[in-house]
C-alpha atoms as a PDB file:
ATOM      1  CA  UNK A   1     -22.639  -6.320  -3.599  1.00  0.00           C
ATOM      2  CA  UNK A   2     -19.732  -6.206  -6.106  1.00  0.00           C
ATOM      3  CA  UNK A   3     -16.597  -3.589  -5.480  1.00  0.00           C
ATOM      4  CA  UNK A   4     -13.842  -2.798  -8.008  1.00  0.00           C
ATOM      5  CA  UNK A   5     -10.513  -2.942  -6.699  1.00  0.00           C
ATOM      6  CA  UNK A   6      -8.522  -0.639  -9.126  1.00  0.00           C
ATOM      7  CA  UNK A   7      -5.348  -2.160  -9.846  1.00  0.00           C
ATOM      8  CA  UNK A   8      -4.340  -4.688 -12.513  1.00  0.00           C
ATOM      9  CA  UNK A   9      -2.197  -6.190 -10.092  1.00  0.00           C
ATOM     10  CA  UNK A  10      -3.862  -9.514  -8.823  1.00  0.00           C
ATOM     11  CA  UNK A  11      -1.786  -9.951  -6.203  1.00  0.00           C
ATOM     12  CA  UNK A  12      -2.709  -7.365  -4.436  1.00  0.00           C
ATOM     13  CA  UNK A  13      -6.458  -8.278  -5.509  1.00  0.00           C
ATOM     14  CA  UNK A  14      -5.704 -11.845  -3.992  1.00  0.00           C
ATOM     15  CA  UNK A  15      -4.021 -10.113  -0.885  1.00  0.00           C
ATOM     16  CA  UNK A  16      -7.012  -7.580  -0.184  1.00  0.00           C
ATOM     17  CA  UNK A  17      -9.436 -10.694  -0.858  1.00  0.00           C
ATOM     18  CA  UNK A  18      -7.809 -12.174   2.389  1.00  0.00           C
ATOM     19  CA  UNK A  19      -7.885  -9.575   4.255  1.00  0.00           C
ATOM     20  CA  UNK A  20     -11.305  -7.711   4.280  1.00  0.00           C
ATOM     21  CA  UNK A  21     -13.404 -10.736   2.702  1.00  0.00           C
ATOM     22  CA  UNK A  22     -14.203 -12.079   6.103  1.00  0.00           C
ATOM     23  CA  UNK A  23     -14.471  -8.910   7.769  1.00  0.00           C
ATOM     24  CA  UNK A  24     -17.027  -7.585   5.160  1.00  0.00           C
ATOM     25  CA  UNK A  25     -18.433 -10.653   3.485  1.00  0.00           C
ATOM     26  CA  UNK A  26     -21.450  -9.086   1.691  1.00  0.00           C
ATOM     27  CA  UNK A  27     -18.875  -7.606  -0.504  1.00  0.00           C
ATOM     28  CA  UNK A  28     -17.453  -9.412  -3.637  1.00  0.00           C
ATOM     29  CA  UNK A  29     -13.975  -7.837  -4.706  1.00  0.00           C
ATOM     30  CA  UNK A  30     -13.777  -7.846  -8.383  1.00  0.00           C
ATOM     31  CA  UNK A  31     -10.564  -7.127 -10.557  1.00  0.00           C
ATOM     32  CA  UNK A  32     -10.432  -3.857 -12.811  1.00  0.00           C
ATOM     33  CA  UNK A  33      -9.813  -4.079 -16.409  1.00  0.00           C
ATOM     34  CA  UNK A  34     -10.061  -0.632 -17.492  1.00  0.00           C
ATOM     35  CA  UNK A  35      -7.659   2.120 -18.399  1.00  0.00           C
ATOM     36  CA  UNK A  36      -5.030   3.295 -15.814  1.00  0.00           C
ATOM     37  CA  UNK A  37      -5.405   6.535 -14.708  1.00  0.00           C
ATOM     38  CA  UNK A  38      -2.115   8.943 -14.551  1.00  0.00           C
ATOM     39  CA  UNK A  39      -1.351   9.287 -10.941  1.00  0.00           C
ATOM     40  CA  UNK A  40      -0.230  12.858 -10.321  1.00  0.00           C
ATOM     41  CA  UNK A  41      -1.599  13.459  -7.016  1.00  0.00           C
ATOM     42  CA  UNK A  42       1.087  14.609  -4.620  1.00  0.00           C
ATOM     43  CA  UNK A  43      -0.294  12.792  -2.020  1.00  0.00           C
ATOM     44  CA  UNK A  44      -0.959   9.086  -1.201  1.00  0.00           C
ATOM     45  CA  UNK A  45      -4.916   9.766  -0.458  1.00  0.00           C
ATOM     46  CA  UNK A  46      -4.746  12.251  -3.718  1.00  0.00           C
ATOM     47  CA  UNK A  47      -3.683   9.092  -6.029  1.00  0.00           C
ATOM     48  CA  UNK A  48      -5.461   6.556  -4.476  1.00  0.00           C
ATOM     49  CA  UNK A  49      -8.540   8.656  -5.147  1.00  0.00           C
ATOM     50  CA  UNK A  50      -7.607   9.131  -8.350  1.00  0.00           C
ATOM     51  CA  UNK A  51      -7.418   5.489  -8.747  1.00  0.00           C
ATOM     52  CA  UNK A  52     -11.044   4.813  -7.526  1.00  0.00           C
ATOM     53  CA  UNK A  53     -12.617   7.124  -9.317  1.00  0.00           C
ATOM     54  CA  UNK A  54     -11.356   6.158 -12.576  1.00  0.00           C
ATOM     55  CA  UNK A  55     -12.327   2.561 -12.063  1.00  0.00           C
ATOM     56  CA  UNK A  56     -16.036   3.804 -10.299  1.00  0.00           C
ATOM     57  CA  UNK A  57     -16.612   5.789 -13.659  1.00  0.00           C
ATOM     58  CA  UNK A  58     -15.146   2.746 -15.983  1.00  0.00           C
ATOM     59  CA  UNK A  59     -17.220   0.194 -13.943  1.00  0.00           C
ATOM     60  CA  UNK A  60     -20.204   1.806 -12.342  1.00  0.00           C
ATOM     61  CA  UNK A  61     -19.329   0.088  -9.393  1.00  0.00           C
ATOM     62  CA  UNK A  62     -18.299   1.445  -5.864  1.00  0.00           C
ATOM     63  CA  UNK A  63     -14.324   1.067  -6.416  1.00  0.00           C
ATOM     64  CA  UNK A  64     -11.810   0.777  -3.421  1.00  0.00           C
ATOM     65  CA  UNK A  65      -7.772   1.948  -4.509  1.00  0.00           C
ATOM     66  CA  UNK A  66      -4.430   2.349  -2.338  1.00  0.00           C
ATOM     67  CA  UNK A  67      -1.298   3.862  -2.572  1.00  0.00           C
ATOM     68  CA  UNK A  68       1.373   2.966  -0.952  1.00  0.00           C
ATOM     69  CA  UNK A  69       5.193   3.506  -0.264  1.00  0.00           C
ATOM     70  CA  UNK A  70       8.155   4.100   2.068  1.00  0.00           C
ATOM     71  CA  UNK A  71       8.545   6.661   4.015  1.00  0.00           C
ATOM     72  CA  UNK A  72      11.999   7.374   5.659  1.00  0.00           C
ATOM     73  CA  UNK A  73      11.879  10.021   8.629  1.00  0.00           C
ATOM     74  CA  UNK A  74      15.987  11.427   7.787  1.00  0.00           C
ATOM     75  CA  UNK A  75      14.758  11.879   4.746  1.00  0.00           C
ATOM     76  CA  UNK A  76      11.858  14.150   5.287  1.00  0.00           C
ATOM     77  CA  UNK A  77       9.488  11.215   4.057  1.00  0.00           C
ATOM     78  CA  UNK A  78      11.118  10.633   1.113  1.00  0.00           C
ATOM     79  CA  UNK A  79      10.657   8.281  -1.132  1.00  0.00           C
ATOM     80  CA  UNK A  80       6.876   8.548  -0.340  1.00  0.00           C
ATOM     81  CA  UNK A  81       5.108   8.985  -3.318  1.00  0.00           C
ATOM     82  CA  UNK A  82       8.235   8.474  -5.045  1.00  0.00           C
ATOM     83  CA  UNK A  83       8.447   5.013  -3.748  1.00  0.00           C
ATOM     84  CA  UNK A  84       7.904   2.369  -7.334  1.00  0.00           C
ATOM     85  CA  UNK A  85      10.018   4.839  -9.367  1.00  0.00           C
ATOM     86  CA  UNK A  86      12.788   5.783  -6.379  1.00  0.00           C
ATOM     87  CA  UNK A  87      15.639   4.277  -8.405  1.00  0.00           C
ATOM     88  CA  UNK A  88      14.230   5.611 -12.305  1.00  0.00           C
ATOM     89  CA  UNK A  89      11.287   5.208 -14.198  1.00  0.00           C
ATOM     90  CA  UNK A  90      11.246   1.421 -14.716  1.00  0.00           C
ATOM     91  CA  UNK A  91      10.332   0.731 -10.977  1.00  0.00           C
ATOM     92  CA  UNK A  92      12.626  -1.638 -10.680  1.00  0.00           C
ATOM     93  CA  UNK A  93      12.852  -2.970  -7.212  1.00  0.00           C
ATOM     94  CA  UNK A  94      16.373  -3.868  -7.139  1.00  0.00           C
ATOM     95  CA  UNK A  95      17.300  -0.493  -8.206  1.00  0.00           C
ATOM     96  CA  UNK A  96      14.941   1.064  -5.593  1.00  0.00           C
ATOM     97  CA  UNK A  97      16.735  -0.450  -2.788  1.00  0.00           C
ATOM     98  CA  UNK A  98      20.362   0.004  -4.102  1.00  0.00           C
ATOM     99  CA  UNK A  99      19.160   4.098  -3.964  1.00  0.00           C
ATOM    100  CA  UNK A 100      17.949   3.956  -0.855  1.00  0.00           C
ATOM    101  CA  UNK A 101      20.765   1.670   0.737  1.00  0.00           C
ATOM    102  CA  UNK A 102      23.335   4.376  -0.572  1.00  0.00           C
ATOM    103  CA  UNK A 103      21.239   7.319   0.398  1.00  0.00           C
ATOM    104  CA  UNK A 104      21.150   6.072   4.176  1.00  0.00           C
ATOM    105  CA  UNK A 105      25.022   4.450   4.283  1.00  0.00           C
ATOM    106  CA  UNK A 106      26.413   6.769   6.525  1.00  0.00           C
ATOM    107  CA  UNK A 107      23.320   6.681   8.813  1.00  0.00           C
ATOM    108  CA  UNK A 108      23.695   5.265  12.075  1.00  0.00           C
ATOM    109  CA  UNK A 109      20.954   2.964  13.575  1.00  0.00           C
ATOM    110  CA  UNK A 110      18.996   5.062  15.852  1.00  0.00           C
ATOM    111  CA  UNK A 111      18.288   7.594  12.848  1.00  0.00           C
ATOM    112  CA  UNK A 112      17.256   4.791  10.390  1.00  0.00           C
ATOM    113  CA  UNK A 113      13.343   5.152  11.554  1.00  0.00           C
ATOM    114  CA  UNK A 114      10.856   5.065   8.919  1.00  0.00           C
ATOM    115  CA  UNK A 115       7.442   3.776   7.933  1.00  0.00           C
ATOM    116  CA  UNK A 116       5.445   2.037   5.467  1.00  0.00           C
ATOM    117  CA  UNK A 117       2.379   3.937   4.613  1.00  0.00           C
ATOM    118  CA  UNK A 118      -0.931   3.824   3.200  1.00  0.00           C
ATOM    119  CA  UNK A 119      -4.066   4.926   1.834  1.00  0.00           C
ATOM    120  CA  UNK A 120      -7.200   3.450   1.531  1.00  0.00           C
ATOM    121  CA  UNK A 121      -9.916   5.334  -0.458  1.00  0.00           C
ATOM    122  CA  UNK A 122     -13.896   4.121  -0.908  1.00  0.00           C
ATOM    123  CA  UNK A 123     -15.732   5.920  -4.046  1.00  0.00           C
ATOM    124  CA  UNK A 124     -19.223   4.653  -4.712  1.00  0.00           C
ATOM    125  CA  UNK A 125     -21.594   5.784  -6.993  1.00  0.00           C
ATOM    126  CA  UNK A 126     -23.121   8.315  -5.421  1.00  0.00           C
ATOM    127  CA  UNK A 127     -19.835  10.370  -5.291  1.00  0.00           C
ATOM    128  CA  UNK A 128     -19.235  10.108  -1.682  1.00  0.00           C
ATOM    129  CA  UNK A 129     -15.667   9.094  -0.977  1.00  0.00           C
ATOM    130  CA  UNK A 130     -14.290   7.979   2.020  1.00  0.00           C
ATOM    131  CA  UNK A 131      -9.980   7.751   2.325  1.00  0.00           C
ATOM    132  CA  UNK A 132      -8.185   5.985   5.617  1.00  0.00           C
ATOM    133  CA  UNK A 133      -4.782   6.046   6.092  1.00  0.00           C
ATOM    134  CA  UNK A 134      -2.645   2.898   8.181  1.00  0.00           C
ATOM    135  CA  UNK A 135       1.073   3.378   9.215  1.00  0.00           C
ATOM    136  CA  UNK A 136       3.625   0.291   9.686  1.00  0.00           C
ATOM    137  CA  UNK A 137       6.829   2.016  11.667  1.00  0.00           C
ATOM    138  CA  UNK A 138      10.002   0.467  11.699  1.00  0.00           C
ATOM    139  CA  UNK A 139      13.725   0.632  10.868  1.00  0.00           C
ATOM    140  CA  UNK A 140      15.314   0.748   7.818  1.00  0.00           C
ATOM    141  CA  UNK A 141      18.318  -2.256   7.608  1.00  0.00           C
ATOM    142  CA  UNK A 142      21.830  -1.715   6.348  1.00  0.00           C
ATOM    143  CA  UNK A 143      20.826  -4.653   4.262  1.00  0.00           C
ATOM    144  CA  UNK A 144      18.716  -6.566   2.290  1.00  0.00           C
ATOM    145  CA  UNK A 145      17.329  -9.694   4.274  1.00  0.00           C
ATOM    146  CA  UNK A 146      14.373 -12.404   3.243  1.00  0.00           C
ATOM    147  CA  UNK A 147      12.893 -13.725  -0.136  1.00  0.00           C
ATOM    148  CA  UNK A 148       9.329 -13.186   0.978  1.00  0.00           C
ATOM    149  CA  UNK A 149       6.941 -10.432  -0.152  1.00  0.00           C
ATOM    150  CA  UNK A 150       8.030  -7.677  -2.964  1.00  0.00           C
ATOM    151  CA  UNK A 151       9.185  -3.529  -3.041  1.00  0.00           C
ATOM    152  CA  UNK A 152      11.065  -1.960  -0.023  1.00  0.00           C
ATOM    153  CA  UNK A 153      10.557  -5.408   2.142  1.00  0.00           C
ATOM    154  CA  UNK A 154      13.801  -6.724   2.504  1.00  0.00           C
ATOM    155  CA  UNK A 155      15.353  -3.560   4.116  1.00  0.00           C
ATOM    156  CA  UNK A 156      12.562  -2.979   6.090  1.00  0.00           C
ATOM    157  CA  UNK A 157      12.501  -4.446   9.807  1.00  0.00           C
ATOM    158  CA  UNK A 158       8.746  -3.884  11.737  1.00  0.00           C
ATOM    159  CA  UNK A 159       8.299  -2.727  14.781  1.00  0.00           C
ATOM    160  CA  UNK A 160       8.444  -5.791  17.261  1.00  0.00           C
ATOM    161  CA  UNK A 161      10.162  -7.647  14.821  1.00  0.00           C
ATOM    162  CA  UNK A 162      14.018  -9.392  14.665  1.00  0.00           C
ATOM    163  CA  UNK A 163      12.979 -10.164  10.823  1.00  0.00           C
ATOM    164  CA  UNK A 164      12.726  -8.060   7.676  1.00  0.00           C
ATOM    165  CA  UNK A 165       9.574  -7.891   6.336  1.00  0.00           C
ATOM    166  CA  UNK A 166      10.736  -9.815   3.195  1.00  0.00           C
ATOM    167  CA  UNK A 167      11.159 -12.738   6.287  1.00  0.00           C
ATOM    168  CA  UNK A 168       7.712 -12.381   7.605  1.00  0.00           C
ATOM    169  CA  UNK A 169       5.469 -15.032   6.331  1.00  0.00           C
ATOM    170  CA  UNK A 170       2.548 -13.639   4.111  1.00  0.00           C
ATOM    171  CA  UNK A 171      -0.143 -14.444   6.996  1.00  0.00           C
ATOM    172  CA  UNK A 172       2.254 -12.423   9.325  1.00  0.00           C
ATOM    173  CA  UNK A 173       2.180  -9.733   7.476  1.00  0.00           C
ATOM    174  CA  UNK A 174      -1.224  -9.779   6.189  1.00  0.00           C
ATOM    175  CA  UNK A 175      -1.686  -9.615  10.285  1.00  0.00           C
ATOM    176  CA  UNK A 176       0.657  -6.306  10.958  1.00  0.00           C
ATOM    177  CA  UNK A 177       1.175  -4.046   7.586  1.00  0.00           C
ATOM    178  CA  UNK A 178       0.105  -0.817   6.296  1.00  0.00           C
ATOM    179  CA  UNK A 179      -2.722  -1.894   3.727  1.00  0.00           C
ATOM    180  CA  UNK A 180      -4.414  -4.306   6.669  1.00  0.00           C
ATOM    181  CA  UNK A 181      -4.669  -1.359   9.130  1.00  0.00           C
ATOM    182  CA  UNK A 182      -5.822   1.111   6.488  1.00  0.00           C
ATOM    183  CA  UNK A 183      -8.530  -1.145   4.435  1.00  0.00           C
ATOM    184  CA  UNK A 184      -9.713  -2.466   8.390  1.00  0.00           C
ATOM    185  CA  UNK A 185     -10.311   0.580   9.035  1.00  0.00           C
ATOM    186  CA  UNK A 186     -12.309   1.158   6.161  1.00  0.00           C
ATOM    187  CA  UNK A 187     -14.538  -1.975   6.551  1.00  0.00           C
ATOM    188  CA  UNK A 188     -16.588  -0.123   8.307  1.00  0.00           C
ATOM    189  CA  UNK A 189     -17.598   2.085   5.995  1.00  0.00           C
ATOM    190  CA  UNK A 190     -17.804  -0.848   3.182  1.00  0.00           C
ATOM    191  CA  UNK A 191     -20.411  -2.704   6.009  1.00  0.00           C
ATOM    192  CA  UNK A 192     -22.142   0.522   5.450  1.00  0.00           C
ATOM    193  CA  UNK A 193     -22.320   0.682   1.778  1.00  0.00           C
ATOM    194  CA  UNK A 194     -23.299  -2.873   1.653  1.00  0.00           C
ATOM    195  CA  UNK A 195     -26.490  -2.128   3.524  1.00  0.00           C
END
């Protein structure tokens, strides 16, 4: 059975490939070329959803979407949402973490907690919708560290980790970060749809 991710971003189609494929093999992931969708939820689940929809009514194909970002607990879960256009609208990365570096500078360590999060929404074609949400806590670093991975990353240090996440290598954290836990635990509901 063929599922649309919907994203443009082959990366993450790559990454998502990897990391459900085995669990859920009578599913094919297929890439989304249709029109992006204006994410105005106010909630991760709200634009994922928004997401999925857009490429289940594009494709006519059960569609799977996340959204994603960094959530920082001093800051009342800020950026959240926010996270791609933190530092202005041209979601610059560098940018992003030059805001957020400043923002917590005169934090001290033990209140630097914080969290990657995401969700993981299912829409198939019968309208039923299914969204799961994963959590990756850990500390946010005084600064950047590691050439690996993309985003927040480098300033963020996992739970159980001495490295950044930027240091982890990709089967690390294909093994430990938000989008694994919340797209494992959807696979159960994609075994079902694939029945």
């Amino acid at each position: 059975m063929r599922v649309v991710l919907a994203s443009h971003n082959r990366k993450k189609l790559e990454e998502l490939r990897r990391i459900i494929g085995p669990k859920v093999p009578a599913i094919e992931l297929v890439g989304y070329d249709g029109p992006e969708p204006v994410e105005d939820g106010t909630s991760f689940a709200e634009n994922a959803l928004i997401k999925a929809r857009a490429a289940a009514a594009h494709t006519g194909l059960p569609a799977i979407a996340d959204d994603s970002g960094i959530a920082v607990d001093i800051l009342g879960g800020s950026p959240g949402i926010f996270s791609a256009r933190w530092g202005g609208p041209a979601r610059d990365d560098l940018a992003n973490l030059e805001l957020l570096k400043w923002q917590l500078s005169d934090v001290a360590h033990p209140h630097r907690g914080g969290a990657f999060m995401c969700a993981a929404v299912l829409v198939a074609p019968n309208g039923d919708e299914v969204t799961r949400m994963g959590e990756w806590r850990g500390t946010i670093l005084e600064q950047p560290r590691g050439a690996n991975g993309f985003g927040y990353d480098p300033l963020f240090q996992p739970d159980g980790f001495e490295r950044s996440a930027a240091e982890l290598t990709p089967a690390e954290k294909d093994a430990e970060s938000h989008r694994t836990r919340a797209f494992t635990a959807l696979v159960a509901d994609l075994n079902r749809l694939a029945e």
